[in-house]
Protein backbone atom coordinates (compact mmCIF):
# COMPACT_ATOMS: atom_id res chain seq x y z
CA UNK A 1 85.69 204.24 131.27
CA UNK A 2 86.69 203.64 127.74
CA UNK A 3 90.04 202.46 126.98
CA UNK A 4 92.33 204.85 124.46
CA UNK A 5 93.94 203.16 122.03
CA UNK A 6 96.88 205.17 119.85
CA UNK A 7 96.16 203.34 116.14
CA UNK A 8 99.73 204.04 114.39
CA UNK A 9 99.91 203.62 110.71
CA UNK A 10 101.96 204.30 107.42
CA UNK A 11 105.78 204.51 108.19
CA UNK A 12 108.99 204.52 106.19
CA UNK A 13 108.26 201.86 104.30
CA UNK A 14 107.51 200.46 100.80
CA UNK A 15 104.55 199.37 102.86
CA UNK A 16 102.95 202.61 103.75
CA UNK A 17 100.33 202.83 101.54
CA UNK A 18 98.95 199.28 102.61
CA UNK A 19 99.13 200.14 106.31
CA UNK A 20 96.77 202.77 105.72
CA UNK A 21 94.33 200.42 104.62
CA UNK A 22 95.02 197.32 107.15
CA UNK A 23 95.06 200.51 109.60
CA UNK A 24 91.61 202.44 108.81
CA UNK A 25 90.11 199.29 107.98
CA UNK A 26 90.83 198.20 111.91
CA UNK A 27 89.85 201.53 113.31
CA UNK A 28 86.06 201.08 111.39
CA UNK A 29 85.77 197.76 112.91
CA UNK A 30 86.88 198.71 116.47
CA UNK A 31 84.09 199.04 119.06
CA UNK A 32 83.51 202.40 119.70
CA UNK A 33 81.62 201.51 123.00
CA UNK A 34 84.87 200.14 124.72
CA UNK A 35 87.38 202.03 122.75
CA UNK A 36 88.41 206.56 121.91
CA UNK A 37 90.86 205.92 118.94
CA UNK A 38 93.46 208.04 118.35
CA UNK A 39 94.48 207.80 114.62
CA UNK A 40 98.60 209.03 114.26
CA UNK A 41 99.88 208.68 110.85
CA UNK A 42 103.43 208.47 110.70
CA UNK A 43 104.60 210.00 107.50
CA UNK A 44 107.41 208.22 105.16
CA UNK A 45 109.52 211.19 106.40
CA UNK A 46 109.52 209.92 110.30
CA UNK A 47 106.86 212.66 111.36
CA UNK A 48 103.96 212.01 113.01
CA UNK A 49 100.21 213.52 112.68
CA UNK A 50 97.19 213.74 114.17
CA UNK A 51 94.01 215.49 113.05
CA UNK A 52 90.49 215.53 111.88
CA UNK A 53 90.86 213.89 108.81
CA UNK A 54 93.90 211.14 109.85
CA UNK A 55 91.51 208.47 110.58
CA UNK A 56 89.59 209.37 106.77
CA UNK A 57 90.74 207.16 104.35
CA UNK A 58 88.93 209.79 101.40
CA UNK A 59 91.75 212.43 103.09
CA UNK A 60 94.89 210.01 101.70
CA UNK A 61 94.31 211.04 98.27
CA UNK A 62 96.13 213.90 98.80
CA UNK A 63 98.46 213.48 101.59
CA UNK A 64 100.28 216.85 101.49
CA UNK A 65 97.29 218.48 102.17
CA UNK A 66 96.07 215.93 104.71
CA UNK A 67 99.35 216.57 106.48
CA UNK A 68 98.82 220.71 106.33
CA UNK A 69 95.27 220.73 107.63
CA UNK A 70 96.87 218.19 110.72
CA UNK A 71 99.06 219.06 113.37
CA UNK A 72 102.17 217.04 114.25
CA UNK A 73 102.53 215.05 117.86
CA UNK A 74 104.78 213.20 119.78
CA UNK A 75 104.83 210.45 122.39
CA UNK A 76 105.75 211.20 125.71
CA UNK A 77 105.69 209.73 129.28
CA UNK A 78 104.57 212.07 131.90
CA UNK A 79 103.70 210.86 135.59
CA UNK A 80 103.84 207.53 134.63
CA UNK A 81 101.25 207.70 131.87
CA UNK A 82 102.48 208.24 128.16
CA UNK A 83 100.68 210.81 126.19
CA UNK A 84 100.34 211.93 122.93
CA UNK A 85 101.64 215.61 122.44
CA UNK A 86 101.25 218.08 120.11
CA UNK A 87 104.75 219.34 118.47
CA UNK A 88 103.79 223.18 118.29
CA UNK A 89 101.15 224.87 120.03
CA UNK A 90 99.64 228.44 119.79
CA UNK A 91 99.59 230.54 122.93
CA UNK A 92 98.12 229.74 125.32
CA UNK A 93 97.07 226.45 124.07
CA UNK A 94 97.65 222.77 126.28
CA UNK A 95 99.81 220.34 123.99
CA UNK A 96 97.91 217.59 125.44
CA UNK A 97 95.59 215.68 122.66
CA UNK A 98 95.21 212.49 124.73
CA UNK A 99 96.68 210.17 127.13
CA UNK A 100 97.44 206.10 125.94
CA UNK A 101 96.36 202.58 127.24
CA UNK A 102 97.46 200.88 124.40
CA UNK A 103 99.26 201.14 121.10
CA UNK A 104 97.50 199.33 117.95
CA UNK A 105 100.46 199.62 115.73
CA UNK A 106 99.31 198.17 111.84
CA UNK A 107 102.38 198.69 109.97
CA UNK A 108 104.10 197.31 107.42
CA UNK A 109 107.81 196.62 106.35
CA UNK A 110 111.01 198.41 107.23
CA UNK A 111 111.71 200.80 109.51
CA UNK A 112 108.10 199.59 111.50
CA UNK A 113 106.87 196.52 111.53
CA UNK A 114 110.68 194.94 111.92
CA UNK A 115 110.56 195.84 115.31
CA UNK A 116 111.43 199.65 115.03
CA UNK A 117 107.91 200.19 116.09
CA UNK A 118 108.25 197.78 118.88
CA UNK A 119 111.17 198.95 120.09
CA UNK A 120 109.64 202.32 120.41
CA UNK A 121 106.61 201.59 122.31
CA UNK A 122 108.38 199.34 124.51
CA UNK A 123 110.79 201.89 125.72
CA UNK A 124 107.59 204.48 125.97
CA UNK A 125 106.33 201.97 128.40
CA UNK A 126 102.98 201.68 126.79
CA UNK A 127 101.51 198.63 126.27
CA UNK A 128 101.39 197.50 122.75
CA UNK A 129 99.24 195.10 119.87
CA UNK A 130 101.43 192.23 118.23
CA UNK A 131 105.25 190.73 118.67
CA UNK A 132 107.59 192.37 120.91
CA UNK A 133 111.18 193.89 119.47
CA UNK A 134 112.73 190.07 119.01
CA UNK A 135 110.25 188.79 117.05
CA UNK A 136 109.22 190.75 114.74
CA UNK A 137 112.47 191.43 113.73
CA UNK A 138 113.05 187.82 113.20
CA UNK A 139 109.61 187.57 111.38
CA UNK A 140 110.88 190.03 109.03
CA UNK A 141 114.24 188.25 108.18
CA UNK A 142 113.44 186.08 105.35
CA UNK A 143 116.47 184.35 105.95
CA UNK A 144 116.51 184.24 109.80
CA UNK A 145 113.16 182.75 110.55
CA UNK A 146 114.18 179.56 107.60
CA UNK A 147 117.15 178.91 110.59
CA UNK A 148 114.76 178.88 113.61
CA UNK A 149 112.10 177.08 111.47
CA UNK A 150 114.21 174.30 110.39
CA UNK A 151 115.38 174.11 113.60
CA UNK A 152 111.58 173.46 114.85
CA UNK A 153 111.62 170.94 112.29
CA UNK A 154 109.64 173.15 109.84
CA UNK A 155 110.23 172.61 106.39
CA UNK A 156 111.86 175.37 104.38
CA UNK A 157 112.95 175.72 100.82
CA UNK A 158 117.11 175.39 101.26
CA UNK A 159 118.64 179.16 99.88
CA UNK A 160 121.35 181.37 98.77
CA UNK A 161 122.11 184.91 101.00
CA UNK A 162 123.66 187.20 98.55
CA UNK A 163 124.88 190.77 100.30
CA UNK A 164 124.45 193.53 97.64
CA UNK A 165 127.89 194.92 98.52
CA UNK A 166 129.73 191.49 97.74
CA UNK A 167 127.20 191.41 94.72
CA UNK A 168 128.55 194.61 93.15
CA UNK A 169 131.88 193.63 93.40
CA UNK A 170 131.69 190.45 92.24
CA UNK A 171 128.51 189.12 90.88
CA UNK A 172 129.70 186.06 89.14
CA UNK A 173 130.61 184.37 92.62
CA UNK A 174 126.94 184.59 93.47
CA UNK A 175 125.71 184.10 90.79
CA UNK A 176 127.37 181.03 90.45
CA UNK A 177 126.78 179.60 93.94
CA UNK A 178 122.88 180.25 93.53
CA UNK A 179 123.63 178.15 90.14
CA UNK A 180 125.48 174.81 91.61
CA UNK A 181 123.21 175.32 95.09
CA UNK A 182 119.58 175.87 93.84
CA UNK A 183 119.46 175.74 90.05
CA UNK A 184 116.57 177.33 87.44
CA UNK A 185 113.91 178.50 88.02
CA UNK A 186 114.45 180.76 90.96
CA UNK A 187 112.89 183.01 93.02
CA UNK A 188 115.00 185.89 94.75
CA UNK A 189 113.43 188.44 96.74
CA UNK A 190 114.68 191.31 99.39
CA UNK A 191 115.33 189.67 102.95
CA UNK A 192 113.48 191.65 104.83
CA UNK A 193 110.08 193.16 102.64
CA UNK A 194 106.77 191.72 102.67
CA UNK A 195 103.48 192.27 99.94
CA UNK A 196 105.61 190.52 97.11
CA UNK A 197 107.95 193.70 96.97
CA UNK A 198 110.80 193.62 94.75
CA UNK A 199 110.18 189.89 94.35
CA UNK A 200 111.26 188.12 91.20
CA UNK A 201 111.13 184.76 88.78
CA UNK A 202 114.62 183.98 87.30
CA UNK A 203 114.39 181.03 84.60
CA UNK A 204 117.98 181.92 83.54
CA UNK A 205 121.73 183.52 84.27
CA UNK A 206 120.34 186.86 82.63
CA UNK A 207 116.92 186.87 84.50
CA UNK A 208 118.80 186.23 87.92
CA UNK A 209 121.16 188.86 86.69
CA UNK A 210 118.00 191.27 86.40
CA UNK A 211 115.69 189.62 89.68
CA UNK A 212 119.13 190.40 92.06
CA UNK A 213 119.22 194.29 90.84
CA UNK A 214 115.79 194.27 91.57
CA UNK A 215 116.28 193.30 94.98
CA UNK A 216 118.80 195.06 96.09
CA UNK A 217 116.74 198.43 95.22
CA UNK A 218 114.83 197.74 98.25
CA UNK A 219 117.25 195.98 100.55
CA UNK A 220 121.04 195.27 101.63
CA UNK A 221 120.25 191.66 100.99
CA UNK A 222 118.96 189.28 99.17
CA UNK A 223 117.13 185.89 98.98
CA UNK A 224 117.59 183.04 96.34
CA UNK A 225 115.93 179.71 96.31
CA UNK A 226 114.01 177.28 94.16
CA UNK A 227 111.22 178.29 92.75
CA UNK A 228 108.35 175.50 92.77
CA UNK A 229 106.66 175.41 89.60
CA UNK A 230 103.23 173.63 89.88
CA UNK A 231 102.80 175.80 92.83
CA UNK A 232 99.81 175.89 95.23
CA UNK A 233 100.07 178.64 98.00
CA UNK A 234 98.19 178.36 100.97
CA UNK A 235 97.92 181.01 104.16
CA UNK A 236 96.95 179.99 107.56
CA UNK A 237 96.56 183.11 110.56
CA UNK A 238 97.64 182.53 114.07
CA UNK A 239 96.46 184.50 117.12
CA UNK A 240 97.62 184.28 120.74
CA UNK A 241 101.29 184.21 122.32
CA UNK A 242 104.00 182.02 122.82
CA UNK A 243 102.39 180.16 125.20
CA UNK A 244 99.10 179.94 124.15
CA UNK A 245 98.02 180.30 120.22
CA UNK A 246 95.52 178.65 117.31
CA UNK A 247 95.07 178.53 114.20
CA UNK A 248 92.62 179.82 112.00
CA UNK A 249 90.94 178.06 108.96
CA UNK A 250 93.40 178.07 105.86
CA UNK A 251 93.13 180.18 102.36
CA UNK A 252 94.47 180.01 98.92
CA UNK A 253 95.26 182.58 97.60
CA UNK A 254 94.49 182.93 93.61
CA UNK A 255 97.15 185.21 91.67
CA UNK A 256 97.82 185.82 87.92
CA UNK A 257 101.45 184.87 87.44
CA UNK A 258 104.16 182.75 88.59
CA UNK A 259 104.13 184.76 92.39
CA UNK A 260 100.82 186.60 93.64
CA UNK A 261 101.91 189.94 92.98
CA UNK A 262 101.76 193.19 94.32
CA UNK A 263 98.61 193.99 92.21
CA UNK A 264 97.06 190.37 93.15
CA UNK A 265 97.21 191.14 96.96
CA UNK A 266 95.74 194.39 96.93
CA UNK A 267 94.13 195.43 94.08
CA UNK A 268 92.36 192.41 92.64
CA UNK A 269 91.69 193.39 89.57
CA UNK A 270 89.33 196.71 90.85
CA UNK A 271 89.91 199.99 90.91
CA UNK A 272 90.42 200.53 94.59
CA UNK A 273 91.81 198.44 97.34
CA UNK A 274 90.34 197.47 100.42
CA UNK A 275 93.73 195.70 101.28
CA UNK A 276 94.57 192.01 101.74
CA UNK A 277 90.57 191.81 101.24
CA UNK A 278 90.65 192.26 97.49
CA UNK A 279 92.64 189.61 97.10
CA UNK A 280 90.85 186.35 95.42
CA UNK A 281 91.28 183.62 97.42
CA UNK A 282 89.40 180.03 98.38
CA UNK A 283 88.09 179.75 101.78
CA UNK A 284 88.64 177.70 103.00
CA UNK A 285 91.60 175.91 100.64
CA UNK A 286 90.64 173.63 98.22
CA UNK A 287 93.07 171.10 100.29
CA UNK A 288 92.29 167.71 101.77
CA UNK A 289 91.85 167.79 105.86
CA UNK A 290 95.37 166.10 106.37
CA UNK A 291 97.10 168.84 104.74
CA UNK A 292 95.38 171.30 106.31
CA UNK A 293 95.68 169.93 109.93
CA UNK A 294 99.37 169.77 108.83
CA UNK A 295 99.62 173.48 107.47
CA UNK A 296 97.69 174.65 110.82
CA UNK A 297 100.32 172.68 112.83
CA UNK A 298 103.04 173.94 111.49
CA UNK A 299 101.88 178.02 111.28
CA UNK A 300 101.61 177.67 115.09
CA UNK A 301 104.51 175.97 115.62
CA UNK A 302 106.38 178.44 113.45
CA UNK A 303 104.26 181.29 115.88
CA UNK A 304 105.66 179.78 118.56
CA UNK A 305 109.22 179.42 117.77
CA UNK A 306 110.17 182.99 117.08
CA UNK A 307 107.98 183.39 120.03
CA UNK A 308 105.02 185.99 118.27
CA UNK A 309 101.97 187.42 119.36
CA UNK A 310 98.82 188.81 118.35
CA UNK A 311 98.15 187.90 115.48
CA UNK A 312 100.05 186.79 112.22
CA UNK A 313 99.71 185.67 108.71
CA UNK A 314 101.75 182.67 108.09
CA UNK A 315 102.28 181.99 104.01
CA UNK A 316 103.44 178.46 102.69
CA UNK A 317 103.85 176.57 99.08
CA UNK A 318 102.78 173.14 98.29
CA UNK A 319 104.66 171.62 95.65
CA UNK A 320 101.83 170.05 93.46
CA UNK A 321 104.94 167.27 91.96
CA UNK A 322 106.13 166.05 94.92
CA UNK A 323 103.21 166.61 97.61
CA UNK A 324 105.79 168.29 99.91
CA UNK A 325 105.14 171.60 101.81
CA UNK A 326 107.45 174.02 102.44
CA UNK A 327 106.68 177.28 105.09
CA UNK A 328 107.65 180.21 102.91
CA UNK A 329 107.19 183.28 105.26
CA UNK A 330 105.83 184.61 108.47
CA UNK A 331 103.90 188.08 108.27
CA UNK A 332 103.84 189.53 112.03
CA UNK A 333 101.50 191.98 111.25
CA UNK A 334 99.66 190.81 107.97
CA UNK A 335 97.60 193.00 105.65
CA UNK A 336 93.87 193.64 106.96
CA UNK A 337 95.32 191.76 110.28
CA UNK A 338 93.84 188.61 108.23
CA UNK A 339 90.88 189.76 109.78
CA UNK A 340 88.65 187.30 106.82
CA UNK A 341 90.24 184.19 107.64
CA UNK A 342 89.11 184.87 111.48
CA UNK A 343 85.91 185.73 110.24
CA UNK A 344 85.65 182.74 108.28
CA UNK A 345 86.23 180.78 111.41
CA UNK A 346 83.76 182.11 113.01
CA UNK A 347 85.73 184.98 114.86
CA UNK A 348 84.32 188.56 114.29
CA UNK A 349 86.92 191.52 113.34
CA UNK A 350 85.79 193.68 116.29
CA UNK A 351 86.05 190.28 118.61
CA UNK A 352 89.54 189.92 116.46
CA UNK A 353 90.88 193.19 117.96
CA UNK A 354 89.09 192.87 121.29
CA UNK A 355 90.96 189.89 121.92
CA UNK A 356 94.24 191.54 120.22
CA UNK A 357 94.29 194.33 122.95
CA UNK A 358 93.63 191.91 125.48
CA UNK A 359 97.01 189.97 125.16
CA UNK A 360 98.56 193.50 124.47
CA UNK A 361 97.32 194.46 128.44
CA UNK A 362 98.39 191.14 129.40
CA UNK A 363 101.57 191.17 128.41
CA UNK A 364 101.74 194.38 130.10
CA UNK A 365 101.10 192.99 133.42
CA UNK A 366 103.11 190.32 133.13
CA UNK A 367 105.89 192.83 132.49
CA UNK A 368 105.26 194.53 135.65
CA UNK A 369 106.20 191.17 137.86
CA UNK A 370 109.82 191.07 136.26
CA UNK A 371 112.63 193.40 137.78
CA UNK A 372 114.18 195.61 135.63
CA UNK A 373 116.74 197.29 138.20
CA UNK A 374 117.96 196.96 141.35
CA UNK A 375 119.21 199.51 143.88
CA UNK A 376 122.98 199.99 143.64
CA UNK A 377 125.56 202.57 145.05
CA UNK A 378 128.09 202.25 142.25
CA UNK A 379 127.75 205.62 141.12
CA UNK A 380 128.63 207.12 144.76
CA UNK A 381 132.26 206.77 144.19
CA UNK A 382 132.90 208.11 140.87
CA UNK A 383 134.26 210.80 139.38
CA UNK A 384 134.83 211.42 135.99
CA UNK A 385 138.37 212.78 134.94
CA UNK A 386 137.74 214.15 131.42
CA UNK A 387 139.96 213.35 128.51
CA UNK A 388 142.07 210.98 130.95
CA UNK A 389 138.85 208.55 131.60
CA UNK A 390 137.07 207.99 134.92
CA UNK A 391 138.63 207.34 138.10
CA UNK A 392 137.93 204.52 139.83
CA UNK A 393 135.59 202.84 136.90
CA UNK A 394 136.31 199.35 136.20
CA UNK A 395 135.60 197.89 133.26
């Protein structure tokens, strides 16, 4: 019997469109022998949809008609099992569409991937793809994970948090602090975005003046720090779980400016995207094998600490001055699942999500052995006394 997996996609999120392509681009590559996919796209309104076409990428050209000729489901458990339910039906018709094994979830950003998604499947009781609730909420705080990573005895750049509330009353503080603490040039970006979002170069007091509006149009917070100028990026992809993970061969990335951009990570210089795949990169780095055992040691060590799994992207900058490498951020669900650094070591995408689903399942039953209640009687005695409180509750 084939196992159905629910492949969620798009989301809230300046990240949508880029889900849709790590998300299609999965569900093309998943064995069909092993495997009835359910494509639901969640719209950037919350909504979810099923239909024909959802699993089409052609069909996301126009996504207001996509969304009319689909029909709109839900999640649900029911005798145990969690299904996916239509919304509306017509007389007489069965909301059913399908029942769930497991949840691929390949979002990106806020509102998903920061462990909204998590958080939803977990309480659904379905076993899911990728970090649990913690994690990737952690993974998505720019500023969190540099804590837990220096604490690991990672190396991180050293930053400024500036609050976009204490920033519109009083921009000068910050502006000075990120001055005295990090000094020009600097790079400030939202806390909690990923795919180069909103992220900006400040050489000077008007350009950091500009870079921290920027931010804060796509989050509450933001991050300052140095910016390295003779900068080599490299990206190294973990798979596994906290207690068991490796590393995959390591990239570099090639953009056109001072950051890889938006346009340098999906677009590539074509007319269409196929993701974090159009991106030009070396494979593996152009890096000597020291540095790259060291890079490799450190991505799973950084997997590891905020305690991930599945698989994730994990991005850092070598200072070409001083030789020093610095661990710059921690993707928990990366564009195209860096499914062409697995391939490059020797790791096929359909093996890639095989194995993904497989520590999904396992977490699952390792749930299963942990107790989650126990039987109690505290609810025999009480009775509730309305505006005056319950009687008999103590807190």
């Amino acid at each position: 019997m084939k196992i159905k997996v629910a492949l969620l996609f798009g989301g809230k999120s300046v990240e949508h469109e880029i889900s849709i392509i790590s998300a299609l681009q999965a569900a093309q590559s998943l064995d069909r022998e092993k495997y009835d996919v359910i494509p639901v796209y969640i719209a950037k309104t919350g909504e979810m949809y099923c239909g024909e076409r959802v699993g089409d990428i052609e069909a996301y050209k126009d996504v207001k008609k996509l969304v009319s000729e689909s029909f709109g489901v839900a999640f649900a458990r029911i005798n145990g099992r969690v299904a996916v339910l239509k919304t509306e039906t017509k007389l007489f018709e069965k909301p059913l569409v399908s029942y769930v094994d497991v949840a691929l979830p390949v979002v990106h950003g806020t509102n998903v991937e920061d462990g909204t998604a998590a958080g939803y499947l977990n309480m659904l009781g379905v076993p899911f793809v990728g970090c649990d609730v913690l994690s990737a909420a952690l993974s998505m705080d720019k500023y969190a994970m540099k804590v837990i990573f220096r604490d690991w005895g990672i190396p991180v750049l050293d930053c400024v948090v500036a609050d976009g509330g204490e920033y519109s009353g009083d921009d000068e503080k910050i502006i000075k602090e990120a001055e005295e603490k990090i000094g020009y040039p600097m790079i400030v970006k939202p806390v909690n975005l990923g795919s180069s979002v909103g992220i900006s170069v400040a050489h000077d007091r008007k350009g950091l003046s500009e870079a921290l509006d920027e931010a804060f149009l796509y989050a509450e917070r933001a991050l300052i720090e140095r910016a390295v100028v003779n900068l080599k990026e490299i990206n190294c992809s973990v798979l596994g779980n906290s207690k068991k993970a490796r590393a995959s061969v390591c990239e570099r990335p090639v953009g056109s400016d001072e950051i890889l951009s938006y346009e340098d990570k999906y677009i590539g210089g074509g007319k269409s995207s196929k993701g974090m795949a159009s991106t030009k990169r070396i494979i593996p780095a152009d890096i000597d094998e020291a540095t790259t055992e060291k890079i490799r040691e450190y991505a799973v060590r950084a997997f590891k600490a905020l305690g991930c799994s599945g698989v994730a992207r994990i991005d850092f900058m070598i200072d070409g001055d001083s030789g020093e490498i610095y661990l710059n951020e921690i993707n928990s669900i990366p564009g195209s699942l860096s499914f062409y650094l697995w391939e490059a070591a020797g790791l096929k995408y359909p093996e890639l999500l095989d194995e993904l689903i497989s520590l999904a399942l396992e977490r699952s039953r390792e749930a299963e052995k942990i107790t989650y209640a126990f039987d109690t009687n505290v609810l025999s005695g009480i009775k509730l006394g309305g505006a005056k409180g319950a009687k008999g509750a103590k807190g």
